[in-house]
C-alpha atoms as a PDB file:
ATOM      1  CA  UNK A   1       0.000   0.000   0.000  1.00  0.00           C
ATOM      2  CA  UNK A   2       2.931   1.980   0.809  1.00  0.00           C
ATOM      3  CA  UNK A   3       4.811   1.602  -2.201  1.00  0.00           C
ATOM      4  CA  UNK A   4       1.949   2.362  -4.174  1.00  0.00           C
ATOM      5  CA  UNK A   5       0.728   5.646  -2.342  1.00  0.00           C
ATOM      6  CA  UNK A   6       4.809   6.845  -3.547  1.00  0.00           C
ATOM      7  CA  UNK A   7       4.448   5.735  -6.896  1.00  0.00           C
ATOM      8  CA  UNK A   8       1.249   7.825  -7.451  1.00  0.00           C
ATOM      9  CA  UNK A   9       2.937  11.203  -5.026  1.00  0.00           C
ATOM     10  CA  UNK A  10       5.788  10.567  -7.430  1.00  0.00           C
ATOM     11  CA  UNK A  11       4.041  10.426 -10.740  1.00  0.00           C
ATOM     12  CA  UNK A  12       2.552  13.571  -9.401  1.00  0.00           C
ATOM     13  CA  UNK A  13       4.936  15.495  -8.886  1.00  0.00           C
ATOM     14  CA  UNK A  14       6.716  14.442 -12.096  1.00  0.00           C
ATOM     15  CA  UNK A  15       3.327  15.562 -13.828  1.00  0.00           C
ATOM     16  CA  UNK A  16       3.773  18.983 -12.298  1.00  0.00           C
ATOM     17  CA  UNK A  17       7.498  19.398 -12.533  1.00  0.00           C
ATOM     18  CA  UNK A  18       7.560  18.299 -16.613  1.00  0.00           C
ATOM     19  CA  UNK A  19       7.332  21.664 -17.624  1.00  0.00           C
ATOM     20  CA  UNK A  20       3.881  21.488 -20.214  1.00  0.00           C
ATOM     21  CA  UNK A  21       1.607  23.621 -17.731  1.00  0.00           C
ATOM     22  CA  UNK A  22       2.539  26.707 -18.925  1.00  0.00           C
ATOM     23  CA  UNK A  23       3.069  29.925 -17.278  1.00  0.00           C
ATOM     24  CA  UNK A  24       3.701  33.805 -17.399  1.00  0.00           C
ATOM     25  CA  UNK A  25       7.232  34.899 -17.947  1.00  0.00           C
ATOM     26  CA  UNK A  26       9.083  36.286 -15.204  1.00  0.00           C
ATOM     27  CA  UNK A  27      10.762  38.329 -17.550  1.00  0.00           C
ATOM     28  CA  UNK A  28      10.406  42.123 -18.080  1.00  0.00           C
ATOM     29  CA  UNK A  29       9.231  43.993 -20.893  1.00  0.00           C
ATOM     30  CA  UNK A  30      12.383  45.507 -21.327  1.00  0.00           C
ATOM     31  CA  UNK A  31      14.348  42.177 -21.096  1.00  0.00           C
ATOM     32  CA  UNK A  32      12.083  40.747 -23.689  1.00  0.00           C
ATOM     33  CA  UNK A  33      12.592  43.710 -26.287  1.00  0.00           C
ATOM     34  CA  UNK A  34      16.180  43.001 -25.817  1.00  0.00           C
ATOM     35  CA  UNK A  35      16.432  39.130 -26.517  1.00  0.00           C
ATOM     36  CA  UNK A  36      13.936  40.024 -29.425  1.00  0.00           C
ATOM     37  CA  UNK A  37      16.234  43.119 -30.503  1.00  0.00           C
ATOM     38  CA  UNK A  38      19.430  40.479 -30.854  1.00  0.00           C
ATOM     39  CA  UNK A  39      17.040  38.023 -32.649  1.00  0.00           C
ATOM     40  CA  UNK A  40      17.243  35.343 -30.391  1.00  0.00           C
ATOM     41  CA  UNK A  41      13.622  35.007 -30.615  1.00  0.00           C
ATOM     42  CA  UNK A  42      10.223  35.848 -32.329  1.00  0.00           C
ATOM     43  CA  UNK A  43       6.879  37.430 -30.808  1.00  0.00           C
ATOM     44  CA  UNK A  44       3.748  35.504 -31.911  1.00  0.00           C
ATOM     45  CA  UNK A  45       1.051  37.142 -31.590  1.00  0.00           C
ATOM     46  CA  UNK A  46      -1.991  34.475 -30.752  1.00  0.00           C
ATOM     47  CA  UNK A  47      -5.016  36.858 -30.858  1.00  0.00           C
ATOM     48  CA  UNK A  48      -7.799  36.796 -33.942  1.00  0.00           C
ATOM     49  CA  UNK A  49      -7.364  38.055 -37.438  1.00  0.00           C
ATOM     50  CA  UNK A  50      -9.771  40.827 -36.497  1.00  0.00           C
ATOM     51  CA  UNK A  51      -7.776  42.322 -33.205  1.00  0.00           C
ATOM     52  CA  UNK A  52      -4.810  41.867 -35.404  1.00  0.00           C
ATOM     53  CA  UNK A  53      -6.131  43.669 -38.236  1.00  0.00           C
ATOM     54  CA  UNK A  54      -6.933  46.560 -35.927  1.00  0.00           C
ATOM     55  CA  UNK A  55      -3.456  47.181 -34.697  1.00  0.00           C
ATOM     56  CA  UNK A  56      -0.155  44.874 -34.244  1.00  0.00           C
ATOM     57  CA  UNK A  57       2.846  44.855 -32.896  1.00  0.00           C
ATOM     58  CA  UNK A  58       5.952  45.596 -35.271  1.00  0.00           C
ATOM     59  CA  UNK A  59       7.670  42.091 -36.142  1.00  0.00           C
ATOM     60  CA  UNK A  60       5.346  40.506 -34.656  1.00  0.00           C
ATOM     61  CA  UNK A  61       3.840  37.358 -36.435  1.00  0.00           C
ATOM     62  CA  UNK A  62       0.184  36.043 -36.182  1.00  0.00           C
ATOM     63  CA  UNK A  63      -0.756  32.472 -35.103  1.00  0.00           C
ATOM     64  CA  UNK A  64      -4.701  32.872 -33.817  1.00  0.00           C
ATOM     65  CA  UNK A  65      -5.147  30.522 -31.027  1.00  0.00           C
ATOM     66  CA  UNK A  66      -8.392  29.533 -32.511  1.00  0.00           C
ATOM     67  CA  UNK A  67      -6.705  28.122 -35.520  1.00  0.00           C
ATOM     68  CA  UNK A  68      -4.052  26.472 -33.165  1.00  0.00           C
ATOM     69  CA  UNK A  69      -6.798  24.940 -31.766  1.00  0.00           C
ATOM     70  CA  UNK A  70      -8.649  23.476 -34.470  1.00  0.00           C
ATOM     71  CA  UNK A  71      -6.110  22.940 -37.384  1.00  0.00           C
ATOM     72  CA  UNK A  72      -3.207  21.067 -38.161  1.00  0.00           C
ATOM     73  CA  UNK A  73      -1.023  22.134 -35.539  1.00  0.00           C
ATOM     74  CA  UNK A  74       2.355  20.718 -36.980  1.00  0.00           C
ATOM     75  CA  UNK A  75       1.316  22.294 -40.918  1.00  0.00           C
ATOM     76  CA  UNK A  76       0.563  25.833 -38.790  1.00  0.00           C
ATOM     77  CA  UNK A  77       4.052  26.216 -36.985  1.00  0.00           C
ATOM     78  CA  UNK A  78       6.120  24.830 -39.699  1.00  0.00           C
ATOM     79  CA  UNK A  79       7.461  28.098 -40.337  1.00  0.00           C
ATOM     80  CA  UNK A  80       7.914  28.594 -36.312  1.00  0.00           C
ATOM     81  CA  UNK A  81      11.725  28.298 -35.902  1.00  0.00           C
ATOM     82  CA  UNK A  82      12.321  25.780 -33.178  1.00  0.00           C
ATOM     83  CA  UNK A  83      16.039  27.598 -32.276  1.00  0.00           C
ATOM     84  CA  UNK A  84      14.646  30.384 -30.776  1.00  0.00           C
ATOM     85  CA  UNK A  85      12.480  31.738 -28.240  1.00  0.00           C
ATOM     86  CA  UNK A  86       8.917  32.349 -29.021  1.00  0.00           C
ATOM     87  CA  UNK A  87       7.061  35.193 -26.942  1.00  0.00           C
ATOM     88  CA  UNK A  88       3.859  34.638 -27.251  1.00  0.00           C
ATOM     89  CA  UNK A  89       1.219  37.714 -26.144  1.00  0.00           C
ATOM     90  CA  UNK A  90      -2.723  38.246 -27.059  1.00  0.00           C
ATOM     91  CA  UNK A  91      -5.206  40.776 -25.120  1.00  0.00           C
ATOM     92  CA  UNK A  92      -4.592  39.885 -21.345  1.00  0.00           C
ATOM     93  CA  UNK A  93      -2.355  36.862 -21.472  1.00  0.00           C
ATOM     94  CA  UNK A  94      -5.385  33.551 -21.239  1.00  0.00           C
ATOM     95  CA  UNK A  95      -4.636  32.590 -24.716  1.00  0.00           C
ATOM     96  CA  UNK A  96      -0.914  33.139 -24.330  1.00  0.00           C
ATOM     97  CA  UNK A  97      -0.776  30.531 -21.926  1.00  0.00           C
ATOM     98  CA  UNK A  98      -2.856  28.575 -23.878  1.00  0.00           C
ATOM     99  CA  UNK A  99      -1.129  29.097 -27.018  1.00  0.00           C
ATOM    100  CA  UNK A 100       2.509  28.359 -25.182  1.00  0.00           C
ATOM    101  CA  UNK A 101       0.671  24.793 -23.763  1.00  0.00           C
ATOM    102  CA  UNK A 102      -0.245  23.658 -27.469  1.00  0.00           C
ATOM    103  CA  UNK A 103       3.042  25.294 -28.350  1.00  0.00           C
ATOM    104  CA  UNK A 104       5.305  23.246 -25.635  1.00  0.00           C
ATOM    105  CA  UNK A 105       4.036  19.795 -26.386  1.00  0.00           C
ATOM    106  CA  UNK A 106       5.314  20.507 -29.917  1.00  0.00           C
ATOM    107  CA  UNK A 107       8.717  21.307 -28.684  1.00  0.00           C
ATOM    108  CA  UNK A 108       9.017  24.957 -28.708  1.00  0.00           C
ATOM    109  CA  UNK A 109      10.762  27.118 -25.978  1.00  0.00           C
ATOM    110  CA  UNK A 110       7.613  29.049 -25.540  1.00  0.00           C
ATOM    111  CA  UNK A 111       6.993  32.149 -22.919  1.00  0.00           C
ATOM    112  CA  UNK A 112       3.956  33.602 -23.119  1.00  0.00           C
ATOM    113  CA  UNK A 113       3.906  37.641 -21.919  1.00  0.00           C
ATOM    114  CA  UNK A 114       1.020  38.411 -19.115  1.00  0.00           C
ATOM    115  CA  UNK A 115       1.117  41.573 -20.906  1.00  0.00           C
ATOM    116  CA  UNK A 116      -1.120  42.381 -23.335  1.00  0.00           C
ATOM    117  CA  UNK A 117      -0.921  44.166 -26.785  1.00  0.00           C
ATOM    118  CA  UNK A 118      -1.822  47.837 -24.986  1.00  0.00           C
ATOM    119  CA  UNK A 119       0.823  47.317 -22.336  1.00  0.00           C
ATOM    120  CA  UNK A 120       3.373  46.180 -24.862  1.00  0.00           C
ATOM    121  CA  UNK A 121       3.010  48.990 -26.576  1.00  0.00           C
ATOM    122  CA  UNK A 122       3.069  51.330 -23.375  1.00  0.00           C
ATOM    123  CA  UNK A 123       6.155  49.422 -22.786  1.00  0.00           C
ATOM    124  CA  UNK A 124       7.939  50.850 -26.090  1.00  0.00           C
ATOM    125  CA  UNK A 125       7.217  47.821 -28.594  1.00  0.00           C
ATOM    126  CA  UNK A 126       6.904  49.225 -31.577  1.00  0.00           C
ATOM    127  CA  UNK A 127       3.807  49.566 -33.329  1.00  0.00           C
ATOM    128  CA  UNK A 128       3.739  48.122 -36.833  1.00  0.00           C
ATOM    129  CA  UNK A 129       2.670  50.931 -39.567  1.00  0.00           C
ATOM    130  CA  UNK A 130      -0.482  50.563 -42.038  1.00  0.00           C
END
Protein backbone atom coordinates (compact mmCIF):
# COMPACT_ATOMS: atom_id res chain seq x y z
CA UNK A 1 0.00 0.00 0.00
CA UNK A 2 2.93 1.98 0.81
CA UNK A 3 4.81 1.60 -2.20
CA UNK A 4 1.95 2.36 -4.17
CA UNK A 5 0.73 5.65 -2.34
CA UNK A 6 4.81 6.84 -3.55
CA UNK A 7 4.45 5.73 -6.90
CA UNK A 8 1.25 7.82 -7.45
CA UNK A 9 2.94 11.20 -5.03
CA UNK A 10 5.79 10.57 -7.43
CA UNK A 11 4.04 10.43 -10.74
CA UNK A 12 2.55 13.57 -9.40
CA UNK A 13 4.94 15.49 -8.89
CA UNK A 14 6.72 14.44 -12.10
CA UNK A 15 3.33 15.56 -13.83
CA UNK A 16 3.77 18.98 -12.30
CA UNK A 17 7.50 19.40 -12.53
CA UNK A 18 7.56 18.30 -16.61
CA UNK A 19 7.33 21.66 -17.62
CA UNK A 20 3.88 21.49 -20.21
CA UNK A 21 1.61 23.62 -17.73
CA UNK A 22 2.54 26.71 -18.93
CA UNK A 23 3.07 29.92 -17.28
CA UNK A 24 3.70 33.81 -17.40
CA UNK A 25 7.23 34.90 -17.95
CA UNK A 26 9.08 36.29 -15.20
CA UNK A 27 10.76 38.33 -17.55
CA UNK A 28 10.41 42.12 -18.08
CA UNK A 29 9.23 43.99 -20.89
CA UNK A 30 12.38 45.51 -21.33
CA UNK A 31 14.35 42.18 -21.10
CA UNK A 32 12.08 40.75 -23.69
CA UNK A 33 12.59 43.71 -26.29
CA UNK A 34 16.18 43.00 -25.82
CA UNK A 35 16.43 39.13 -26.52
CA UNK A 36 13.94 40.02 -29.42
CA UNK A 37 16.23 43.12 -30.50
CA UNK A 38 19.43 40.48 -30.85
CA UNK A 39 17.04 38.02 -32.65
CA UNK A 40 17.24 35.34 -30.39
CA UNK A 41 13.62 35.01 -30.62
CA UNK A 42 10.22 35.85 -32.33
CA UNK A 43 6.88 37.43 -30.81
CA UNK A 44 3.75 35.50 -31.91
CA UNK A 45 1.05 37.14 -31.59
CA UNK A 46 -1.99 34.48 -30.75
CA UNK A 47 -5.02 36.86 -30.86
CA UNK A 48 -7.80 36.80 -33.94
CA UNK A 49 -7.36 38.05 -37.44
CA UNK A 50 -9.77 40.83 -36.50
CA UNK A 51 -7.78 42.32 -33.21
CA UNK A 52 -4.81 41.87 -35.40
CA UNK A 53 -6.13 43.67 -38.24
CA UNK A 54 -6.93 46.56 -35.93
CA UNK A 55 -3.46 47.18 -34.70
CA UNK A 56 -0.15 44.87 -34.24
CA UNK A 57 2.85 44.85 -32.90
CA UNK A 58 5.95 45.60 -35.27
CA UNK A 59 7.67 42.09 -36.14
CA UNK A 60 5.35 40.51 -34.66
CA UNK A 61 3.84 37.36 -36.43
CA UNK A 62 0.18 36.04 -36.18
CA UNK A 63 -0.76 32.47 -35.10
CA UNK A 64 -4.70 32.87 -33.82
CA UNK A 65 -5.15 30.52 -31.03
CA UNK A 66 -8.39 29.53 -32.51
CA UNK A 67 -6.70 28.12 -35.52
CA UNK A 68 -4.05 26.47 -33.16
CA UNK A 69 -6.80 24.94 -31.77
CA UNK A 70 -8.65 23.48 -34.47
CA UNK A 71 -6.11 22.94 -37.38
CA UNK A 72 -3.21 21.07 -38.16
CA UNK A 73 -1.02 22.13 -35.54
CA UNK A 74 2.35 20.72 -36.98
CA UNK A 75 1.32 22.29 -40.92
CA UNK A 76 0.56 25.83 -38.79
CA UNK A 77 4.05 26.22 -36.99
CA UNK A 78 6.12 24.83 -39.70
CA UNK A 79 7.46 28.10 -40.34
CA UNK A 80 7.91 28.59 -36.31
CA UNK A 81 11.73 28.30 -35.90
CA UNK A 82 12.32 25.78 -33.18
CA UNK A 83 16.04 27.60 -32.28
CA UNK A 84 14.65 30.38 -30.78
CA UNK A 85 12.48 31.74 -28.24
CA UNK A 86 8.92 32.35 -29.02
CA UNK A 87 7.06 35.19 -26.94
CA UNK A 88 3.86 34.64 -27.25
CA UNK A 89 1.22 37.71 -26.14
CA UNK A 90 -2.72 38.25 -27.06
CA UNK A 91 -5.21 40.78 -25.12
CA UNK A 92 -4.59 39.89 -21.35
CA UNK A 93 -2.36 36.86 -21.47
CA UNK A 94 -5.38 33.55 -21.24
CA UNK A 95 -4.64 32.59 -24.72
CA UNK A 96 -0.91 33.14 -24.33
CA UNK A 97 -0.78 30.53 -21.93
CA UNK A 98 -2.86 28.57 -23.88
CA UNK A 99 -1.13 29.10 -27.02
CA UNK A 100 2.51 28.36 -25.18
CA UNK A 101 0.67 24.79 -23.76
CA UNK A 102 -0.25 23.66 -27.47
CA UNK A 103 3.04 25.29 -28.35
CA UNK A 104 5.31 23.25 -25.64
CA UNK A 105 4.04 19.80 -26.39
CA UNK A 106 5.31 20.51 -29.92
CA UNK A 107 8.72 21.31 -28.68
CA UNK A 108 9.02 24.96 -28.71
CA UNK A 109 10.76 27.12 -25.98
CA UNK A 110 7.61 29.05 -25.54
CA UNK A 111 6.99 32.15 -22.92
CA UNK A 112 3.96 33.60 -23.12
CA UNK A 113 3.91 37.64 -21.92
CA UNK A 114 1.02 38.41 -19.11
CA UNK A 115 1.12 41.57 -20.91
CA UNK A 116 -1.12 42.38 -23.33
CA UNK A 117 -0.92 44.17 -26.78
CA UNK A 118 -1.82 47.84 -24.99
CA UNK A 119 0.82 47.32 -22.34
CA UNK A 120 3.37 46.18 -24.86
CA UNK A 121 3.01 48.99 -26.58
CA UNK A 122 3.07 51.33 -23.38
CA UNK A 123 6.15 49.42 -22.79
CA UNK A 124 7.94 50.85 -26.09
CA UNK A 125 7.22 47.82 -28.59
CA UNK A 126 6.90 49.23 -31.58
CA UNK A 127 3.81 49.57 -33.33
CA UNK A 128 3.74 48.12 -36.83
CA UNK A 129 2.67 50.93 -39.57
CA UNK A 130 -0.48 50.56 -42.04
Amino acid sequence: MIVKWLLCVTGIALVASSGWAAEHTKETPAEVKKVLEQKKAILLDVREQSEWDEGHLKDAQLLPLSKLKKGDSKELTKDLPKDKVIYCHCRAGTRALQAAELLQKLGYDVRPLKQGYKDLLEAGFPKAGK
